[in-house]
Protein backbone atom coordinates (compact mmCIF):
# COMPACT_ATOMS: atom_id res chain seq x y z
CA UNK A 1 4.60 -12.42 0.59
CA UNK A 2 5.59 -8.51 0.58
CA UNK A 3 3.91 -6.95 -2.30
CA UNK A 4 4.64 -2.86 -2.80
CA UNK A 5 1.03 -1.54 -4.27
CA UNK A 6 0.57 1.76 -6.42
CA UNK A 7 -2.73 2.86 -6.44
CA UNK A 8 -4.16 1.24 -3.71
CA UNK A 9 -6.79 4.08 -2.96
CA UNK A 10 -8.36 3.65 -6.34
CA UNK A 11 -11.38 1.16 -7.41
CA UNK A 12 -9.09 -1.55 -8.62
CA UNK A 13 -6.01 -1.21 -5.74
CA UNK A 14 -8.66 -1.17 -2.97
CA UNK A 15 -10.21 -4.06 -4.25
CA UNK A 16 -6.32 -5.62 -4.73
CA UNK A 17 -4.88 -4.97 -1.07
CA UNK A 18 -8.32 -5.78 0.25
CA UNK A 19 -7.88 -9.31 -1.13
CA UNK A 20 -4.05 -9.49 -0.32
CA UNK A 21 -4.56 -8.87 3.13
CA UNK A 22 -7.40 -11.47 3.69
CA UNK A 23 -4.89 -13.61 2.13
CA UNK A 24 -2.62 -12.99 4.41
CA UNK A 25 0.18 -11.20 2.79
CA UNK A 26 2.14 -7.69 3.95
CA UNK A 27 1.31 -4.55 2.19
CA UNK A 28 3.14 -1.55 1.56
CA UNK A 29 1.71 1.09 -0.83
CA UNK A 30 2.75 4.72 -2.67
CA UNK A 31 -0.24 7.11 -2.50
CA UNK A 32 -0.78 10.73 -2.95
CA UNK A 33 -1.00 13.49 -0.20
CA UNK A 34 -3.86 14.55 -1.58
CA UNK A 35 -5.89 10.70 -1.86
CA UNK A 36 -9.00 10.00 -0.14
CA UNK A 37 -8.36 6.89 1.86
CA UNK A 38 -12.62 6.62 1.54
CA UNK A 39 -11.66 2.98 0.09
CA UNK A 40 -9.62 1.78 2.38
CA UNK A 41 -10.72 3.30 5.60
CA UNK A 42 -11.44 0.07 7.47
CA UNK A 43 -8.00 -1.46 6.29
CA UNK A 44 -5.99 1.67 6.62
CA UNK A 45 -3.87 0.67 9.78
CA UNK A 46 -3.15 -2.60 7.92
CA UNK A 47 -0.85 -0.80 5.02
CA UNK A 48 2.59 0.77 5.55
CA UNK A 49 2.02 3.79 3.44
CA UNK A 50 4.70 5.84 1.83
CA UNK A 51 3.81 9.37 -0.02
CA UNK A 52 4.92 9.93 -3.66
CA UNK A 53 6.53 13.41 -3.24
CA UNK A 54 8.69 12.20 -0.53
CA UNK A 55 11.78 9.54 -1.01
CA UNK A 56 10.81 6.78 -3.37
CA UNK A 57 13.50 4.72 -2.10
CA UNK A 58 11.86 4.60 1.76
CA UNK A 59 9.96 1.12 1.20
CA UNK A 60 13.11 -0.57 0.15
CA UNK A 61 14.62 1.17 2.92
CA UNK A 62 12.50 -0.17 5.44
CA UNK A 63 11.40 -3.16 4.41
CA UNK A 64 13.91 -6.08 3.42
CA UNK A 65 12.91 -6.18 -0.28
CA UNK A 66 9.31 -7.20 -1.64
CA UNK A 67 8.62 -10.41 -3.69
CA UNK A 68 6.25 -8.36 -6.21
């Protein structure tokens, strides 16, 4: 499944993609410039990760839709 995350760098989205991935599903995620990626550092290559202040529509672009 392709799943399009907001929030993955905090507590809760960490813990989220961290469990999607193990599962086995594709991740891409919005995050801030400014983020620590603290969280996610071991998973980090594993995301496609998009900024917030550049074009929203650049995951739809790029990926062929997302199922959530």
């Amino acid at each position: 499944m392709k799943v399009l995350v907001t929030g993955a760098t905090g507590y809760l989205g960490s813990n989220l993609v961290r469990r999607l991935l193990a599962d086995g599903h594709e991740i891409a995620a919005f995050k801030r410039r400014e983020s620590s990626l603290a969280r996610v550092a071991d998973i980090v290559s594993a995301i496609d990760w998009y900024y917030t202040d550049d074009d929203l529509t650049a995951p739809f672009k790029r990926h062929d839709g997302f199922d959530t």
